[in-house]
C-alpha atoms as a PDB file:
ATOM      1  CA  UNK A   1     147.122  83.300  92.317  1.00  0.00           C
ATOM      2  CA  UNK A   2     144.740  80.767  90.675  1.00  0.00           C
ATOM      3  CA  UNK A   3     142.028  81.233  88.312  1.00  0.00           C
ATOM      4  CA  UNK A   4     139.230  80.158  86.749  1.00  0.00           C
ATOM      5  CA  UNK A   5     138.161  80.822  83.632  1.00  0.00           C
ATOM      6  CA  UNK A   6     135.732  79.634  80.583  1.00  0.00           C
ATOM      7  CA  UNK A   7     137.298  79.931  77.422  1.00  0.00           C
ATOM      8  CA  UNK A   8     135.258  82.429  74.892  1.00  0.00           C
ATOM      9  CA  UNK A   9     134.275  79.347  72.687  1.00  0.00           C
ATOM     10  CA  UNK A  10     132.356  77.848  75.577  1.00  0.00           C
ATOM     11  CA  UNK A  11     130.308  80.302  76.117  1.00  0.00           C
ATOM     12  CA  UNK A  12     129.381  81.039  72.456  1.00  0.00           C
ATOM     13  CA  UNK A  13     128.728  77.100  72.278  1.00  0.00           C
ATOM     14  CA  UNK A  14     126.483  76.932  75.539  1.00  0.00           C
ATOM     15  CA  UNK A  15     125.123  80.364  76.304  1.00  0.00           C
ATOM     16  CA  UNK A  16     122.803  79.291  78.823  1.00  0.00           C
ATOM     17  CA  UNK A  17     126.182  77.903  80.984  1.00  0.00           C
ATOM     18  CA  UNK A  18     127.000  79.094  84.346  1.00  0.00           C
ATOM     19  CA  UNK A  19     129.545  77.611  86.315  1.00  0.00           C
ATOM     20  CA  UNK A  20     129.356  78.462  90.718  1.00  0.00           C
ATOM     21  CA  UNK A  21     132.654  78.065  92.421  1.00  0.00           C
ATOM     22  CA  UNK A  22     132.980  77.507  96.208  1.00  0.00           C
ATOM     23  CA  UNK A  23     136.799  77.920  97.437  1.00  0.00           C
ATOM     24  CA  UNK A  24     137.377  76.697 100.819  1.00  0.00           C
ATOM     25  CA  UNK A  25     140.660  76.815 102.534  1.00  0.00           C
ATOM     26  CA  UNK A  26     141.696  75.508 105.444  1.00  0.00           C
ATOM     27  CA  UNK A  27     139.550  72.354 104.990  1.00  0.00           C
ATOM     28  CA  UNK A  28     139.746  69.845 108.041  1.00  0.00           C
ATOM     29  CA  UNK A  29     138.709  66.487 105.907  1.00  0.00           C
ATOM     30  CA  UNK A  30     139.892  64.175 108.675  1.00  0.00           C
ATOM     31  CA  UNK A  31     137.318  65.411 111.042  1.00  0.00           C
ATOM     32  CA  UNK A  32     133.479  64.255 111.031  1.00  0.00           C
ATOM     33  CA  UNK A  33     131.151  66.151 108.915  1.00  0.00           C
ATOM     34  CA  UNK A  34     127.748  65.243 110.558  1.00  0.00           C
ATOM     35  CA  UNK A  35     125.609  67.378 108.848  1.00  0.00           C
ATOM     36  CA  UNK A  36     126.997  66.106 105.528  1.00  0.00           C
ATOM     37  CA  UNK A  37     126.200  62.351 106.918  1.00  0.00           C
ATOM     38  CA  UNK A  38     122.794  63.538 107.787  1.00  0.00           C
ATOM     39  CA  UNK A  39     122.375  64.949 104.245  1.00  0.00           C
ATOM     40  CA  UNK A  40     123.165  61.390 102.523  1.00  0.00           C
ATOM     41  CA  UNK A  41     120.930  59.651 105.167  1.00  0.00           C
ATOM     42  CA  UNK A  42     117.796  62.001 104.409  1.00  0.00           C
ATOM     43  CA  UNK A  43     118.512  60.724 100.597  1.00  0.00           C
ATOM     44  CA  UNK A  44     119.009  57.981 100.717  1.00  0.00           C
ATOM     45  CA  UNK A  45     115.894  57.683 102.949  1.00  0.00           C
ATOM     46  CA  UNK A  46     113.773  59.551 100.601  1.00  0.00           C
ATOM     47  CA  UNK A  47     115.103  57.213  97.653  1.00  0.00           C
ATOM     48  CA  UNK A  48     113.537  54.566 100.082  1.00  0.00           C
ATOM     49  CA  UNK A  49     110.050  55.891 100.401  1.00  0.00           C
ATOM     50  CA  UNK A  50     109.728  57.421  97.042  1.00  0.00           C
ATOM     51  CA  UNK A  51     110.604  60.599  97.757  1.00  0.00           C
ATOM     52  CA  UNK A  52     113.132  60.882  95.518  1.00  0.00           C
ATOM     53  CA  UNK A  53     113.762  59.497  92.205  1.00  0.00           C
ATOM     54  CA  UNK A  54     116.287  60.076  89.631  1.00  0.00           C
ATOM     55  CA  UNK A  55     115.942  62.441  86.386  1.00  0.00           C
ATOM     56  CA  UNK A  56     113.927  60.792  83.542  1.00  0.00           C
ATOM     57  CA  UNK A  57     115.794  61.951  80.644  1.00  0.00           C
ATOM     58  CA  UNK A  58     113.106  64.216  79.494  1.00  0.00           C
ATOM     59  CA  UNK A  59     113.643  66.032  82.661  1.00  0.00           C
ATOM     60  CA  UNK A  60     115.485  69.731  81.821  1.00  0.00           C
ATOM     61  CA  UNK A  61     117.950  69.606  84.427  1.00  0.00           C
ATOM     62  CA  UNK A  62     119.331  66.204  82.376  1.00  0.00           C
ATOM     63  CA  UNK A  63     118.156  66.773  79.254  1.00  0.00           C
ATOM     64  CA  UNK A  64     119.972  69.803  78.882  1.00  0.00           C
ATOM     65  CA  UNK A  65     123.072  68.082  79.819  1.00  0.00           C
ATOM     66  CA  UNK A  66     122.637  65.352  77.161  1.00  0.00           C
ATOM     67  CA  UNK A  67     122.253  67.697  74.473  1.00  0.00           C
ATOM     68  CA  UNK A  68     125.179  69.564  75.970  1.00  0.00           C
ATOM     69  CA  UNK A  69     127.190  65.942  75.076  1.00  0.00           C
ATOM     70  CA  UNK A  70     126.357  65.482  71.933  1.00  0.00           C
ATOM     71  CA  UNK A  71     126.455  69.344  70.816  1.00  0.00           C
ATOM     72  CA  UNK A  72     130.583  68.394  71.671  1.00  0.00           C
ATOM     73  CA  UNK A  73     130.705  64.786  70.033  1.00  0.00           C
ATOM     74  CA  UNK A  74     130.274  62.941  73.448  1.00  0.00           C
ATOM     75  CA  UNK A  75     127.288  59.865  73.322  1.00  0.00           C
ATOM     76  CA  UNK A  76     125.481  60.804  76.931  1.00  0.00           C
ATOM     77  CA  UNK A  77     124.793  57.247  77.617  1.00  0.00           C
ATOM     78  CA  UNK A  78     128.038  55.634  77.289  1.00  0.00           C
ATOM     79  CA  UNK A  79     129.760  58.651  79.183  1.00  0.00           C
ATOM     80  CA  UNK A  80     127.264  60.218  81.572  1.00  0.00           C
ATOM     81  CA  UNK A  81     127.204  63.628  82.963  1.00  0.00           C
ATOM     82  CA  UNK A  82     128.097  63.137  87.017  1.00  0.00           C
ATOM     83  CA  UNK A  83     124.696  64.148  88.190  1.00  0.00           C
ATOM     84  CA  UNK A  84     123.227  61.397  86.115  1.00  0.00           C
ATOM     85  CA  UNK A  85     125.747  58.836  86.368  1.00  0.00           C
ATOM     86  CA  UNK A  86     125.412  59.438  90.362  1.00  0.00           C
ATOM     87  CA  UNK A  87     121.270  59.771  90.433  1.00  0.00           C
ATOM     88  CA  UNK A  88     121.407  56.301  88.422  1.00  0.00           C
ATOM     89  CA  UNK A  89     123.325  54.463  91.279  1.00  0.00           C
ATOM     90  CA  UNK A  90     121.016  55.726  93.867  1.00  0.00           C
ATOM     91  CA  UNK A  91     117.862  55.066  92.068  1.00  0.00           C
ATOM     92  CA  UNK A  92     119.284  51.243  91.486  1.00  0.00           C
ATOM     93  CA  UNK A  93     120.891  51.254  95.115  1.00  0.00           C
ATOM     94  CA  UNK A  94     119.542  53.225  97.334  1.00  0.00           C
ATOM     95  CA  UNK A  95     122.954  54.059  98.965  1.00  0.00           C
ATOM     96  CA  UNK A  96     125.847  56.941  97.771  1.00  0.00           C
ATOM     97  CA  UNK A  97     129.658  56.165  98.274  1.00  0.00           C
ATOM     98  CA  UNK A  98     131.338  57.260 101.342  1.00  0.00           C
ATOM     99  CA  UNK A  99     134.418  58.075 100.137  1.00  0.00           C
ATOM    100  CA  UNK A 100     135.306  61.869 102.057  1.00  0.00           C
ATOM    101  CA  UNK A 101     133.535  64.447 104.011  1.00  0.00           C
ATOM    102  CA  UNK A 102     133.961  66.985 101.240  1.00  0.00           C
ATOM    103  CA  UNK A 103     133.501  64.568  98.493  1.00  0.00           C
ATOM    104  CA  UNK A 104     130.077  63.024 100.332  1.00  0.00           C
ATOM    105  CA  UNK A 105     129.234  66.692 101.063  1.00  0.00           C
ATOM    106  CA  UNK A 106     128.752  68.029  96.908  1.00  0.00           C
ATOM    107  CA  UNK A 107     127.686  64.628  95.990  1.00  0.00           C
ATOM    108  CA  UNK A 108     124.668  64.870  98.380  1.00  0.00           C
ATOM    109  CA  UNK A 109     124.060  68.121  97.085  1.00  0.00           C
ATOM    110  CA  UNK A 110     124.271  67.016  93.369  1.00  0.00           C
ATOM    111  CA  UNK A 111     121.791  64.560  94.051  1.00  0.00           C
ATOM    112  CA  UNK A 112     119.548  66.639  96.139  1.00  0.00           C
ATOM    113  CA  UNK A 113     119.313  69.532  93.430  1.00  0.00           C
ATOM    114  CA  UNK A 114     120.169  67.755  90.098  1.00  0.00           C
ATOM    115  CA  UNK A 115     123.262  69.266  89.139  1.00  0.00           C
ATOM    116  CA  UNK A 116     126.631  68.123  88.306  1.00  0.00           C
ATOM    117  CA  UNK A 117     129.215  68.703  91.063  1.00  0.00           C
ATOM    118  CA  UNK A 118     132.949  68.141  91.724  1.00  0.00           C
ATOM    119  CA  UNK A 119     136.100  69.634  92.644  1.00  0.00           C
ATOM    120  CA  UNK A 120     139.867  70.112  92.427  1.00  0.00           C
ATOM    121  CA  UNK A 121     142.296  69.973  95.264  1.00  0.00           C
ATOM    122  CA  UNK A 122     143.979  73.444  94.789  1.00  0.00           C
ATOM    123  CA  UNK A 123     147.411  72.225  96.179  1.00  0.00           C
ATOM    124  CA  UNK A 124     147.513  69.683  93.024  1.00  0.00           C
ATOM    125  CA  UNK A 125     146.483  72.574  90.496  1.00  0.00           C
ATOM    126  CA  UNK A 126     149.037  74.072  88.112  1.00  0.00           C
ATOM    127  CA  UNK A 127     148.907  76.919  86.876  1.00  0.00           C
ATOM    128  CA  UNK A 128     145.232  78.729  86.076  1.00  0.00           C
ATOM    129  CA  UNK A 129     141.938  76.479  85.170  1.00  0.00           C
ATOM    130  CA  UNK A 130     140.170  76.606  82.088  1.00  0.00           C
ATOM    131  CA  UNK A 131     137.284  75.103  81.272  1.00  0.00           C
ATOM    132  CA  UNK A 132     137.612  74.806  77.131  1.00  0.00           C
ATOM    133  CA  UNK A 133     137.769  72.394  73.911  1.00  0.00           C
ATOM    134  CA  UNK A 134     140.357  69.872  74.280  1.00  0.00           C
ATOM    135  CA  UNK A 135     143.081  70.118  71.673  1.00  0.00           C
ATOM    136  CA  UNK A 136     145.864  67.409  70.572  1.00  0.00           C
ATOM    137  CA  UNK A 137     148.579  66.421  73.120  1.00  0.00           C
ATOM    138  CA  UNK A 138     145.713  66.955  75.954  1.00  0.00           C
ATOM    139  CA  UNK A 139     146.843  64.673  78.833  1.00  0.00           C
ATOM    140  CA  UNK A 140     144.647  63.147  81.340  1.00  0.00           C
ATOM    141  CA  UNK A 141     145.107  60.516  84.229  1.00  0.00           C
ATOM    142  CA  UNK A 142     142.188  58.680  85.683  1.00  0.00           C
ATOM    143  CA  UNK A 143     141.038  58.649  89.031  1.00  0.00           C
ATOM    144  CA  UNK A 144     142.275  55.807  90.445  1.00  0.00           C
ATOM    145  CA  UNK A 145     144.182  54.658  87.667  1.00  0.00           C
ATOM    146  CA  UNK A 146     147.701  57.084  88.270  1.00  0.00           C
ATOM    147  CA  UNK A 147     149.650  54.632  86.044  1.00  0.00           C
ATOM    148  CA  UNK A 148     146.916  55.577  82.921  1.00  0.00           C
ATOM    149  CA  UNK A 149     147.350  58.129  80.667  1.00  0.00           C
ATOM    150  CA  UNK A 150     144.895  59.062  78.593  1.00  0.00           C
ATOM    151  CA  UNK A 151     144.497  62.041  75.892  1.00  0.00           C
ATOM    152  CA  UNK A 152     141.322  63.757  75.669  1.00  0.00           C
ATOM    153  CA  UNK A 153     139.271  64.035  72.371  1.00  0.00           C
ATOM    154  CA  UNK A 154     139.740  66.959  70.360  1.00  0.00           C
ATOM    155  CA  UNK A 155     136.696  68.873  70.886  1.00  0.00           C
ATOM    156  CA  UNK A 156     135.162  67.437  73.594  1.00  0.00           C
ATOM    157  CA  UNK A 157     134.976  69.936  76.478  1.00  0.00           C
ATOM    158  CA  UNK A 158     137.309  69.600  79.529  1.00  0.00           C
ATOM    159  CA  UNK A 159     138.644  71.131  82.591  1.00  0.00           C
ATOM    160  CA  UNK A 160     142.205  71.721  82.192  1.00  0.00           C
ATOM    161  CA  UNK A 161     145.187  73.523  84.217  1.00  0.00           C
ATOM    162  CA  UNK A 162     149.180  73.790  82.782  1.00  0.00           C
ATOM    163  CA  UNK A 163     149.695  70.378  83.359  1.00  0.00           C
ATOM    164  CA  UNK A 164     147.043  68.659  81.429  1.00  0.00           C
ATOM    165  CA  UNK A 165     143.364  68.256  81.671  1.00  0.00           C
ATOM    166  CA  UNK A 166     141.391  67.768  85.133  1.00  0.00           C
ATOM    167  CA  UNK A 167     138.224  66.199  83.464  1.00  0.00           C
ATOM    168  CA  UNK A 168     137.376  64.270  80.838  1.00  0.00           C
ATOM    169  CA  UNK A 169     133.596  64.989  78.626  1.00  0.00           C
ATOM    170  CA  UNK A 170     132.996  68.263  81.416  1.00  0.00           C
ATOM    171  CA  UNK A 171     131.767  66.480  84.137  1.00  0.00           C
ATOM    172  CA  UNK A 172     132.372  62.921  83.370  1.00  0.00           C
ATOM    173  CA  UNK A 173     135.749  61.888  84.982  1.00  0.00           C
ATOM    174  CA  UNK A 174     137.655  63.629  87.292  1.00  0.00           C
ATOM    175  CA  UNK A 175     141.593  63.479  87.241  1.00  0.00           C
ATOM    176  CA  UNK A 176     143.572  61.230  89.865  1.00  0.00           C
ATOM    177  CA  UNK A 177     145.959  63.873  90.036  1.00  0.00           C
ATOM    178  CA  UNK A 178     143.416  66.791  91.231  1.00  0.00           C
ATOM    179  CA  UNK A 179     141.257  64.475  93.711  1.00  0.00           C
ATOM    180  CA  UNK A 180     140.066  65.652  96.744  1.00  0.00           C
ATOM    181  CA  UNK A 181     141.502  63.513  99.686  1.00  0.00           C
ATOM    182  CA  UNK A 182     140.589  64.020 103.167  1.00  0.00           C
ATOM    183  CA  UNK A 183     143.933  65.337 103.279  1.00  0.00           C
ATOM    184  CA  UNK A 184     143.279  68.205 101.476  1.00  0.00           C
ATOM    185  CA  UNK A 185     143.663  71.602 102.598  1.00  0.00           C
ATOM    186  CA  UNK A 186     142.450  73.800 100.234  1.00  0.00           C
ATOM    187  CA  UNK A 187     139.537  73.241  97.338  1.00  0.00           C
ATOM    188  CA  UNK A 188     137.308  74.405  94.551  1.00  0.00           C
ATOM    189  CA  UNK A 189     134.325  73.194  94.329  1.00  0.00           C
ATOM    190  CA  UNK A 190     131.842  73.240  90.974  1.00  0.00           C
ATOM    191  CA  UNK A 191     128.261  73.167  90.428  1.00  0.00           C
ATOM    192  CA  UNK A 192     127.131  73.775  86.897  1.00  0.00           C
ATOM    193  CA  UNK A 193     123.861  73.951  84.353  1.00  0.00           C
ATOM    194  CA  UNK A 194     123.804  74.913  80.911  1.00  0.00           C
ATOM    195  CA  UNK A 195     120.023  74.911  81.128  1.00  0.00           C
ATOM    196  CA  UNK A 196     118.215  78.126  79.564  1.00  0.00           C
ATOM    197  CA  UNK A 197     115.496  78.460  82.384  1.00  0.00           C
ATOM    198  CA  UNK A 198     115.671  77.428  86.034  1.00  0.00           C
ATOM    199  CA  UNK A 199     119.044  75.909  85.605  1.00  0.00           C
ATOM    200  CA  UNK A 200     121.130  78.988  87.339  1.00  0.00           C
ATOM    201  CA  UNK A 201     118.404  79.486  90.299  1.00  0.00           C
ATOM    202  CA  UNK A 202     118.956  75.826  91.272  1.00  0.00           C
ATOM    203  CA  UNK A 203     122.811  76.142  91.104  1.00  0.00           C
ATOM    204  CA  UNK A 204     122.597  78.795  93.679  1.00  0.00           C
ATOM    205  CA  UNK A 205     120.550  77.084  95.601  1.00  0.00           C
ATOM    206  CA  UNK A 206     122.644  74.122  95.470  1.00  0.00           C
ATOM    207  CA  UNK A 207     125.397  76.733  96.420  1.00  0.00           C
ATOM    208  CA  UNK A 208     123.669  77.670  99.168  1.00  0.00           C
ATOM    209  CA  UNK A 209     123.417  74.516 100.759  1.00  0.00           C
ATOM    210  CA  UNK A 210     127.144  73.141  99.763  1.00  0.00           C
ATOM    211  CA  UNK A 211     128.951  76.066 101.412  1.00  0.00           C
ATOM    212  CA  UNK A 212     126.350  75.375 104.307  1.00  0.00           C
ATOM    213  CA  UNK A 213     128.252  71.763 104.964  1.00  0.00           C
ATOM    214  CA  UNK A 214     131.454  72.727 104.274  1.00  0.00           C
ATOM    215  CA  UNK A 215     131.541  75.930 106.035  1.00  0.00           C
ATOM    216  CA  UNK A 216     132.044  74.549 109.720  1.00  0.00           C
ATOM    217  CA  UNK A 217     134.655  72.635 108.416  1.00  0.00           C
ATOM    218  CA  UNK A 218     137.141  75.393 106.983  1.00  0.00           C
ATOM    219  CA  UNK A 219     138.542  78.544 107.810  1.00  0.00           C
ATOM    220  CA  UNK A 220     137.864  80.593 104.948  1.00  0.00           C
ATOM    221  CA  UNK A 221     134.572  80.438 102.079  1.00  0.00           C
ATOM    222  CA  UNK A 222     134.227  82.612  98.894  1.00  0.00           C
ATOM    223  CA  UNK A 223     131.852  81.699  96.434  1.00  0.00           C
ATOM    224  CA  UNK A 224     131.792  83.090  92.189  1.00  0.00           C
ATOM    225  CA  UNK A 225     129.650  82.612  90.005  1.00  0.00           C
ATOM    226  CA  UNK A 226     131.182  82.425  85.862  1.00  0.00           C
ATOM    227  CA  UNK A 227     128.828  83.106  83.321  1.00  0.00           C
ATOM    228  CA  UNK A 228     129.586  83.952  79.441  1.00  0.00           C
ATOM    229  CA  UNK A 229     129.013  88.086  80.823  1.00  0.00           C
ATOM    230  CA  UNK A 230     131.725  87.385  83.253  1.00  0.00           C
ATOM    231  CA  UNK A 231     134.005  84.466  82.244  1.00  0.00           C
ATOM    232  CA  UNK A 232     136.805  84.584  84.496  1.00  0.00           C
ATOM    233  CA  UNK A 233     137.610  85.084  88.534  1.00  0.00           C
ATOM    234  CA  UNK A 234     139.952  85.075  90.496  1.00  0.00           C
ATOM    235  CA  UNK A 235     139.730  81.932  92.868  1.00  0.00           C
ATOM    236  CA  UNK A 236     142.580  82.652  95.284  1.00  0.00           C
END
């Protein structure tokens, strides 16, 4: 049994927060995701014509997010929230990474709805997840750098499991030892706002569409939904 939870702090911290979760098992990452290539054409397409630009920073969807930074000690512009980090390199050039189906698939999504996205390879997760405050001794490994080991600010929020933290400023950096390969069976994916208004109707909606692409691609879907009323679930 795995779950997720957000630690009571959090949600006293960011009350507006809710946190979607889309399990899939059974993933088949090897095989070709079409609609998720048409998704990241149509953006990058729109990108092209105009259609799409990225998030001024007076936007709510990212301003939220940078106040969310500094409310935990984090500068926003030398460590970006994903969604902004990953709206910047479209807007400058007009392309996404290919890197794997289900990685392409909540990055188009995160683009396409302005919200930060990610997820954890459930085989590589210890333990439960938390998402809380870093504390001293908090260990984290960089994607792509496996040799790295970092240790995570104390107070700066994270994703963490028994064996050390998963990501590093919420959504900033993602752990090399929880990355989704195409070689992964089962996943969690995130979407997340901690804006007041609109911010949870576009996470569903961004929900919506995510377990859309992945769904032909897996034998099994559940989605949850984590808010400070209901902190925890159970993920599998």
């Amino acid at each position: 049994m795995t779950e997720l939870r957000v630690a009571a702090e959090v949600c006293e911290a960011f009350p507006a927060l809710a946190v979607a979760a889309v399990v899939a098992e059974g993933v088949r990452g090897q095989d070709p995701w079409p609609e998720t290539e048409r998704l990241l054409s149509d953006v990058e397409s729109s990108a092209a014509d105009g259609g799409w630009t990225a998030p001024a920073e007076s936007d709510p969807s990212l301003a939220s997010w940078h106040a969310a930074y500094r409310a935990f000690g984090t500068n926003p512009r030398r460590f970006r929230p994903s969604m902004d980090a990953l709206a910047r390199r479209l807007g400058k050039t007009g392309r996404l990474p290919r890197i794997s189906p289900a990685v392409d698939a909540y990055n188009a999504v995160s683009v396409t709805h302005a919200v930060p996205a990610g997820a954890f390879d459930l085989g590589a997760v210890r333990g439960d997840i938390a998402l809380r405050f870093a504390v001293p001794g908090d260990a984290f490994v960089p994607l792509g750098e496996p040799d790295t080991v970092e240790e995570a600010r104390r107070g700066e929020v994270v994703y963490a499991d028994a064996d050390g933290v998963l990501t590093r400023h919420w959504n900033h950096r993602d752990s090399d030892r929880t990355k989704v390969t195409p070689g992964s069976a089962d996943v969690v994916f995130l979407l997340e706002t901690v804006e007041p208004d609109a911010g949870r109707k576009v996470v569903e909606q961004a929900v919506d569409q995510l377990a859309g692409l992945i769904a032909p691609h897996a034998t099994r879907l559940t989605t949850h939904l984590l808010t400070p009323a209901s902190p925890a679930t159970r993920l599998r």
